[in-house]
Protein backbone atom coordinates (compact mmCIF):
# COMPACT_ATOMS: atom_id res chain seq x y z
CA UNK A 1 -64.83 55.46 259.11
CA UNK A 2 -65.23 52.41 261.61
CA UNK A 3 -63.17 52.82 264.38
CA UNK A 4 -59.82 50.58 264.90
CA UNK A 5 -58.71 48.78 268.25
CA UNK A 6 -55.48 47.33 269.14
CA UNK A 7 -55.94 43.85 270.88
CA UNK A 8 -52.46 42.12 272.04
CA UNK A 9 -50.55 44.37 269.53
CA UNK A 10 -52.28 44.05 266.92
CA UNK A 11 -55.26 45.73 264.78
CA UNK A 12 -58.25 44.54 264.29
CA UNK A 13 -61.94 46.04 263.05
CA UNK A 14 -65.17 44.57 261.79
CA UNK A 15 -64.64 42.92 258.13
CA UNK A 16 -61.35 42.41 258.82
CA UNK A 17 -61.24 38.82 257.54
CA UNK A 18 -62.16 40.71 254.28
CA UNK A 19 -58.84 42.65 253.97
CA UNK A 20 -57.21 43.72 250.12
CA UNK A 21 -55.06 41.08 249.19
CA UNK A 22 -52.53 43.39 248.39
CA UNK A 23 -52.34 45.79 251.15
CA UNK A 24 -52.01 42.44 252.94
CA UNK A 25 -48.84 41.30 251.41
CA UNK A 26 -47.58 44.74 251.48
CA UNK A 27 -47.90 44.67 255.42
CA UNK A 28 -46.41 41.22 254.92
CA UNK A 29 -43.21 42.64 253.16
CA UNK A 30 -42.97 45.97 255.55
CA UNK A 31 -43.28 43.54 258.50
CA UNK A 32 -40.69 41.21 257.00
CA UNK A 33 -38.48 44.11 256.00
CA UNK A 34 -38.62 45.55 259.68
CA UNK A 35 -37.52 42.26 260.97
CA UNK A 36 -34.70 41.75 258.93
CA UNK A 37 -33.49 44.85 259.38
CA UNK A 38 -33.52 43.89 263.59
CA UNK A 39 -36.23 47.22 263.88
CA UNK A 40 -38.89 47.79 266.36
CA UNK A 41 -42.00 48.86 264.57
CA UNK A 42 -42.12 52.05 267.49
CA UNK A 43 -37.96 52.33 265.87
CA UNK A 44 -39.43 52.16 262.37
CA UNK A 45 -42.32 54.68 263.12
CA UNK A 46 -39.90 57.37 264.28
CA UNK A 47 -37.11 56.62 261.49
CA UNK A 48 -40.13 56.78 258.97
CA UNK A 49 -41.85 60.03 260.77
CA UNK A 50 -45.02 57.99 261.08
CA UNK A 51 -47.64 57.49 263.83
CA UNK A 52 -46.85 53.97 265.05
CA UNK A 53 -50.40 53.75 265.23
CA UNK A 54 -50.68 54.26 261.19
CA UNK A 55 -47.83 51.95 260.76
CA UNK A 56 -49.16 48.91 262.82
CA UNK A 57 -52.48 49.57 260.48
CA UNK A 58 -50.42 48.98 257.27
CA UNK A 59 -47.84 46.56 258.32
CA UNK A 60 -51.98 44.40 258.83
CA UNK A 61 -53.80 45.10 255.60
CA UNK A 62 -55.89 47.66 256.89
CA UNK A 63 -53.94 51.32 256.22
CA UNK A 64 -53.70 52.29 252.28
CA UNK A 65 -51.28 54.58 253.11
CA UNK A 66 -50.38 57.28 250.82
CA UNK A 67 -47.32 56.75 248.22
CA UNK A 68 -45.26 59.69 250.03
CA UNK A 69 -46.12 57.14 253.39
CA UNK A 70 -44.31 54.49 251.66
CA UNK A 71 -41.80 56.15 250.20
CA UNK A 72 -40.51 57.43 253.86
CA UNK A 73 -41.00 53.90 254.97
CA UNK A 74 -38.87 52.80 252.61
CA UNK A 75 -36.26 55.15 252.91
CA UNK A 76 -36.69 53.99 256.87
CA UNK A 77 -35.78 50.46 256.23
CA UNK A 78 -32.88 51.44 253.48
CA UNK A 79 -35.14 49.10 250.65
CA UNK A 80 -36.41 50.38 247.25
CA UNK A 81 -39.80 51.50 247.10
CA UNK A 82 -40.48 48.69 244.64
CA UNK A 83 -39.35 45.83 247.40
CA UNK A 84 -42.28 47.04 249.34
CA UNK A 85 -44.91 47.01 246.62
CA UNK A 86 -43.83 43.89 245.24
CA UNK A 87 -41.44 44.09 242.44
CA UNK A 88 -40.13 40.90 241.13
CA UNK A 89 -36.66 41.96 241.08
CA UNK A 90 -37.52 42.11 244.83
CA UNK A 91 -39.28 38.78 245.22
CA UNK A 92 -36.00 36.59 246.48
CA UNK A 93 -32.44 36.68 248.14
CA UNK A 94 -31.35 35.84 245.01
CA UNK A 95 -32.76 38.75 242.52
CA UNK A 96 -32.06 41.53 245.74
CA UNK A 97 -28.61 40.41 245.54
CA UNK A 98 -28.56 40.61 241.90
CA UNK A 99 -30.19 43.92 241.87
CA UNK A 100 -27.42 45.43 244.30
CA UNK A 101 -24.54 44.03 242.29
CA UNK A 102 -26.02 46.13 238.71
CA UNK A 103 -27.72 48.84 240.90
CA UNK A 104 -25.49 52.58 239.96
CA UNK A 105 -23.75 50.68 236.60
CA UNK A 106 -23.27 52.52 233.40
CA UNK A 107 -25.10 51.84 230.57
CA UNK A 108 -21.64 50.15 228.69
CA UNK A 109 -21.51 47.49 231.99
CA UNK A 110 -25.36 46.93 231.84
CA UNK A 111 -25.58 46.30 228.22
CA UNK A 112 -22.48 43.96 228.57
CA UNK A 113 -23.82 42.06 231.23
CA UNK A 114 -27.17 41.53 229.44
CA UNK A 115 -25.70 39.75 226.53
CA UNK A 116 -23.81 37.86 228.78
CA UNK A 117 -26.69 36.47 231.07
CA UNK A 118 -28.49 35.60 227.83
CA UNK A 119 -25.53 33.56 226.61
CA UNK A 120 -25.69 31.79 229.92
CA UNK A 121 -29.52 31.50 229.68
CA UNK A 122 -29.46 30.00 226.13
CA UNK A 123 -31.48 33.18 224.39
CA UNK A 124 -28.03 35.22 223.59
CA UNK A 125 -28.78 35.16 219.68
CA UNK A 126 -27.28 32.41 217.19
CA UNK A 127 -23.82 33.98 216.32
CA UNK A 128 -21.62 31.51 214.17
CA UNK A 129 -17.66 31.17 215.34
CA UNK A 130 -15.64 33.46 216.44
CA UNK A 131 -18.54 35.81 217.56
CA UNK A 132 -19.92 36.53 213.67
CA UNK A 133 -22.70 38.61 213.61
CA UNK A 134 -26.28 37.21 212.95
CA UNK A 135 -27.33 37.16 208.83
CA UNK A 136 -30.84 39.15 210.06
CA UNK A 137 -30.56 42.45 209.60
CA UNK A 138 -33.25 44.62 211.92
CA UNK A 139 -33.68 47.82 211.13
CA UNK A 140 -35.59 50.10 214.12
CA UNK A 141 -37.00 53.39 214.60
CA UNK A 142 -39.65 55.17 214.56
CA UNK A 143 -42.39 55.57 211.83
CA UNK A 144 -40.97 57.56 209.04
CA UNK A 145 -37.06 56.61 209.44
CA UNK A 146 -36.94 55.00 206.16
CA UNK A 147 -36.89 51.02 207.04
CA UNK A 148 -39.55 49.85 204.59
CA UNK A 149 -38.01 51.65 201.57
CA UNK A 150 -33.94 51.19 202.59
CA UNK A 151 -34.75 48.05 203.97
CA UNK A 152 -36.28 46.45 200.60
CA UNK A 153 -33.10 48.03 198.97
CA UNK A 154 -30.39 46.59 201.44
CA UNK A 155 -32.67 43.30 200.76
CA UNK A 156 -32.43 43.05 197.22
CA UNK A 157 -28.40 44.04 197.49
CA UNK A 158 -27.64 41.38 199.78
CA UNK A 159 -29.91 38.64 197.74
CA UNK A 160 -31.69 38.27 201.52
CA UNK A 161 -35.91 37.86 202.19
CA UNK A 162 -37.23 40.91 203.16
CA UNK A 163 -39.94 40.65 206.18
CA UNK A 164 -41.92 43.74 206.66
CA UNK A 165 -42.84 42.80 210.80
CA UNK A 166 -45.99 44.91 210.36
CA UNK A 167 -47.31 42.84 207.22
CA UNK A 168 -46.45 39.56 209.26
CA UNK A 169 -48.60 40.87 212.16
CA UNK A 170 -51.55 41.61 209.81
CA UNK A 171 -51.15 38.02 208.28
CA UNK A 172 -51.39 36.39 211.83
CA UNK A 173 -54.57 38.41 212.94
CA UNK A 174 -56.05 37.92 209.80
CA UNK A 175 -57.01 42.19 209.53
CA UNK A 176 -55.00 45.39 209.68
CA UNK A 177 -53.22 46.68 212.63
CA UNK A 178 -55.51 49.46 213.09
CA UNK A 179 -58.57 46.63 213.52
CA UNK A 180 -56.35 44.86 215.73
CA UNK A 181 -55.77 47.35 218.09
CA UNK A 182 -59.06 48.95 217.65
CA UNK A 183 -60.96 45.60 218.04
CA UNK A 184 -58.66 43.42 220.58
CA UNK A 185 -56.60 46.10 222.21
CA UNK A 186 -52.66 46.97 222.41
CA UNK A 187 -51.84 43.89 224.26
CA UNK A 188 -53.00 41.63 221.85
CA UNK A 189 -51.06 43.43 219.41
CA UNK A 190 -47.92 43.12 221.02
CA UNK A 191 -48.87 39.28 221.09
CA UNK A 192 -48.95 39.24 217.89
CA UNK A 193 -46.01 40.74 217.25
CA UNK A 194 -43.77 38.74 219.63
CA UNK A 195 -45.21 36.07 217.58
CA UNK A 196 -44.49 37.25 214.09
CA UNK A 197 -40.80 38.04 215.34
CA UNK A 198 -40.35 34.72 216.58
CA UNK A 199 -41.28 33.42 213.79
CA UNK A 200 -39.62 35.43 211.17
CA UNK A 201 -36.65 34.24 213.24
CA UNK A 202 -36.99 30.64 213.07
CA UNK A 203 -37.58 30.67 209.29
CA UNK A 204 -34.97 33.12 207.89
CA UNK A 205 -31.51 32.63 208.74
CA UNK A 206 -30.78 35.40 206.78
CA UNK A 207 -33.20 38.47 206.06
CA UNK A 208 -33.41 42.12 206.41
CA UNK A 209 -36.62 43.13 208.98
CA UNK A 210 -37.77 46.27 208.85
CA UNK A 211 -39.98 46.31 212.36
CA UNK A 212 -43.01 48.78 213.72
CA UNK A 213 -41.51 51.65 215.45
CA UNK A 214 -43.43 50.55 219.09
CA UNK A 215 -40.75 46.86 218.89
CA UNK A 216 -39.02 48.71 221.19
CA UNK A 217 -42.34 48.73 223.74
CA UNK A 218 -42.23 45.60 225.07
CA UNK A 219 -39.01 44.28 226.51
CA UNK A 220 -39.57 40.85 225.93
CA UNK A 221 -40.15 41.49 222.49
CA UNK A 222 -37.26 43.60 222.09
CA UNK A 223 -34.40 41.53 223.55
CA UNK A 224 -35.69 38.15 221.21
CA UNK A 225 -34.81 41.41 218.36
CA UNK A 226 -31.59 41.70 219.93
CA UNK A 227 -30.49 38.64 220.54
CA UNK A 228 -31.15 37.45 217.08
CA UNK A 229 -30.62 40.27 214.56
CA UNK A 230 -27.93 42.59 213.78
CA UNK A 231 -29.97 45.74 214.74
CA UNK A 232 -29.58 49.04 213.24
CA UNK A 233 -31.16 52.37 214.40
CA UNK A 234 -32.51 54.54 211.47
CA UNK A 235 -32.47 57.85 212.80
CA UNK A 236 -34.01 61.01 211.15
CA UNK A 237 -35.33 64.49 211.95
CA UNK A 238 -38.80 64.85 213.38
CA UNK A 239 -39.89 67.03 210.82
CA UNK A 240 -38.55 63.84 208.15
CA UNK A 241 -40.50 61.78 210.19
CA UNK A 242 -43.36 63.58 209.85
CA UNK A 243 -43.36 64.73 206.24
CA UNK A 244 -42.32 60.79 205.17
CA UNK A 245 -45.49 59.60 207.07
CA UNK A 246 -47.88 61.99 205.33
CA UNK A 247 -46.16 61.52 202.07
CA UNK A 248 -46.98 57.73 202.75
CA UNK A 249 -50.79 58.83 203.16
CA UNK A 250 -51.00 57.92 206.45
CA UNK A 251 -53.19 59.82 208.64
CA UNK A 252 -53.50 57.64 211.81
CA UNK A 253 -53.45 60.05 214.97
CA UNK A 254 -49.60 60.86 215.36
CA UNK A 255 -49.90 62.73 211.64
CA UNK A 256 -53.82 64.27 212.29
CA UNK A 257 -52.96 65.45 215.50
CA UNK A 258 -53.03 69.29 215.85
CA UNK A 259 -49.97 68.56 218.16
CA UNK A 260 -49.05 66.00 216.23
CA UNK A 261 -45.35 67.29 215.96
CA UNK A 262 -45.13 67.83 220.08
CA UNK A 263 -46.46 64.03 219.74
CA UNK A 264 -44.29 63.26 217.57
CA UNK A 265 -41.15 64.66 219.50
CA UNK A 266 -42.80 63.43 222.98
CA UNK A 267 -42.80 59.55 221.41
CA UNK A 268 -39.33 60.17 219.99
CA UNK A 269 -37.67 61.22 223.15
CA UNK A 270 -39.42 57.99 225.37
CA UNK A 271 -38.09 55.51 222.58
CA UNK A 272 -34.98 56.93 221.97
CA UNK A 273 -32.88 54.95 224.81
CA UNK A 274 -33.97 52.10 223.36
CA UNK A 275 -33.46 52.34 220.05
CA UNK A 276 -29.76 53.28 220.97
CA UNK A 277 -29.17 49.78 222.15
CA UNK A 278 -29.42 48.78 218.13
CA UNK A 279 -25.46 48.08 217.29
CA UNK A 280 -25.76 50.51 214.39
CA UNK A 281 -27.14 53.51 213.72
CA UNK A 282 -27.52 55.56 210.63
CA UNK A 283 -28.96 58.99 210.01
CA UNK A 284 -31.27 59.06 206.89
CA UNK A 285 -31.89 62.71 207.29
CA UNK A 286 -27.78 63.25 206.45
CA UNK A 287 -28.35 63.06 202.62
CA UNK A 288 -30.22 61.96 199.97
CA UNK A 289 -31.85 58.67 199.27
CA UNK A 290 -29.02 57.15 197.45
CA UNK A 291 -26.28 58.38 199.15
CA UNK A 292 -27.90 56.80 202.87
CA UNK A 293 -28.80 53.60 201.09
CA UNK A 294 -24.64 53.02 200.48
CA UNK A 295 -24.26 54.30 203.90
CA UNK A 296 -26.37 51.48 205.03
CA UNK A 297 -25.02 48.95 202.78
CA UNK A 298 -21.45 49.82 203.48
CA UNK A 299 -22.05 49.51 207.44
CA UNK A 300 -23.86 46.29 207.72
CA UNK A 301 -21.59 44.80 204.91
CA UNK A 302 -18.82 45.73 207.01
CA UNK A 303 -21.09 44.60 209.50
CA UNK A 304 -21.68 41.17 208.71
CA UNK A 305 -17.79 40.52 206.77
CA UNK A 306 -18.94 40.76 203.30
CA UNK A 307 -16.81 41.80 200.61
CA UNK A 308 -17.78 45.90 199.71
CA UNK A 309 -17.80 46.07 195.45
CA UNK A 310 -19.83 48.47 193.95
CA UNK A 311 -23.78 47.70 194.10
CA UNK A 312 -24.69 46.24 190.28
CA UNK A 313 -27.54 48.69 188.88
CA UNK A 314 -30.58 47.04 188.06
């Protein structure tokens, strides 16, 4: 390890022209931090239980400290961790102000001030007056929950297009998902996606969506789906998940697994949180097949102000 020297306060060592670009910035922010805060970097060292030494070295591009380093630095200067490596929410006055005024809020206040910065921003969905609820209906949820088959049903009922997302996606790429994925990656699937939802918007005014159970993945993504649909969670057992993919014949990795049920669970339990910002939710494991689909019709006719008669057999 080549040897470091301290010349008028400051490190330098051969190649040091050379530095990472972003342990420099991060010395840039810790230095920038330190000076806002009115703290001597010996101050800092102590507060931080750091060899001043080590933190002149990082505070110059040329110490990769440790993550437990950082953290105590952090906790030092009173900043998140994530205003030291960078984090956009970190990258102004502006968003650090912003971030203090939502930071400890409940879920209810978050959620309500979401929809209200994108009404201000122009992307808070296409409600008609007096607040009615948008004509696309999205169903979400994970693989299994019944959106295909209740959502072709709650289709036909409502005389509404039915988009299957994942069909869209397939059309755009020109080969299956699995091809996609396999060929280009997961991030060009989620491009395509994004781009299938965005269209599906523009064209239908009204339409039921059943969407891929990952929507939920990217944010981006997922706040186009709900700012512009009525979204409703279709919840159901693991095990209903599970036996309704393999009745489907589907044997891609979550149903071959020999954990696939621990996978199952494990995906369920990451998602969850954000499938409960959907407006709606419905349990399909609750009852039968008929008995949810009237469940489902009832809410999002009730939903969207639509008169309730009896469903017309075919």
């Amino acid at each position: 390890m080549s040897s470091t020297i301290l010349h008028q306060g400051r490190p330098s060592e051969p190649g040091a022209e050379a530095k990472n670009p972003f342990l420099s910035a991060l010395g840039e922010r810790v230095r920038a931090l330190r000076a806002r805060r009115g703290m001597t970097r010996r101050a800092l060292a102590l507060a931080a239980d750091v060899s001043e030494r080590h933190l002149a070295n990082l505070e110059y591009g040329i110490g990769n400290a440790s993550i437990l380093v950082l953290q105590q630095v952090a906790a030092a200067l009173q900043c998140p961790l994530a205003e030291l490596t960078g984090d956009v929410t970190t990258s102004s006055p502006e968003w650090l102000l912003i971030r203090e005024l939502l930071e400890h809020r409940d879920e209810a206040t978050l959620r309500r001030v979401r929809v209200a910065v994108g009404e201000l921003l122009g992307t808070g969905g296409d409600s008609g007056a007096g607040g009615r609820r948008s004509q696309r209906i999205a169903l979400i949820g994970l693989r299994g929950a019944g959106k295909s088959t209740l959502g072709r049903m709650l289709a036909e009922d409502l005389g509404y297009p039915f988009v299957e997302l994942s069909r869209e996606i397939e059309q755009f790429a020109g080969c299956s998902i699995a091809e996609i994925q396999g060929l280009y990656g997961v991030n060009a699937y989620r491009r395509y996606e994004r781009r299938a939802l965005e269209e599906a918007i523009q064209i239908h005014p009204e339409a039921v969506i059943a969407t891929p159970g990952g929507v939920v993945s990217d944010a981006a993504t997922f706040n186009l789906l709900l700012s512009h649909c009525t979204t409703v969670w279709l919840q159901a057992a693991p095990e209903d998940h599970m036996q309704r993919v393999r009745a489907q014949g589907d044997l891609r990795p979550m149903a071959a697994s020999a954990e696939a049920m621990d996978d199952l669970k494990g995906i369920l339990a990451t998602r969850a949180p954000f499938y409960a910002k959907a407006e709606f939710r419905l349990d399909t494991s609750a009852q039968p097949l008929p008995q949810t689909f009237e469940a489902l019709r009832a809410l999002v006719r009730q939903a969207l102000q639509l008169p309730l008669e009896a469903a017309v057999d075919a």
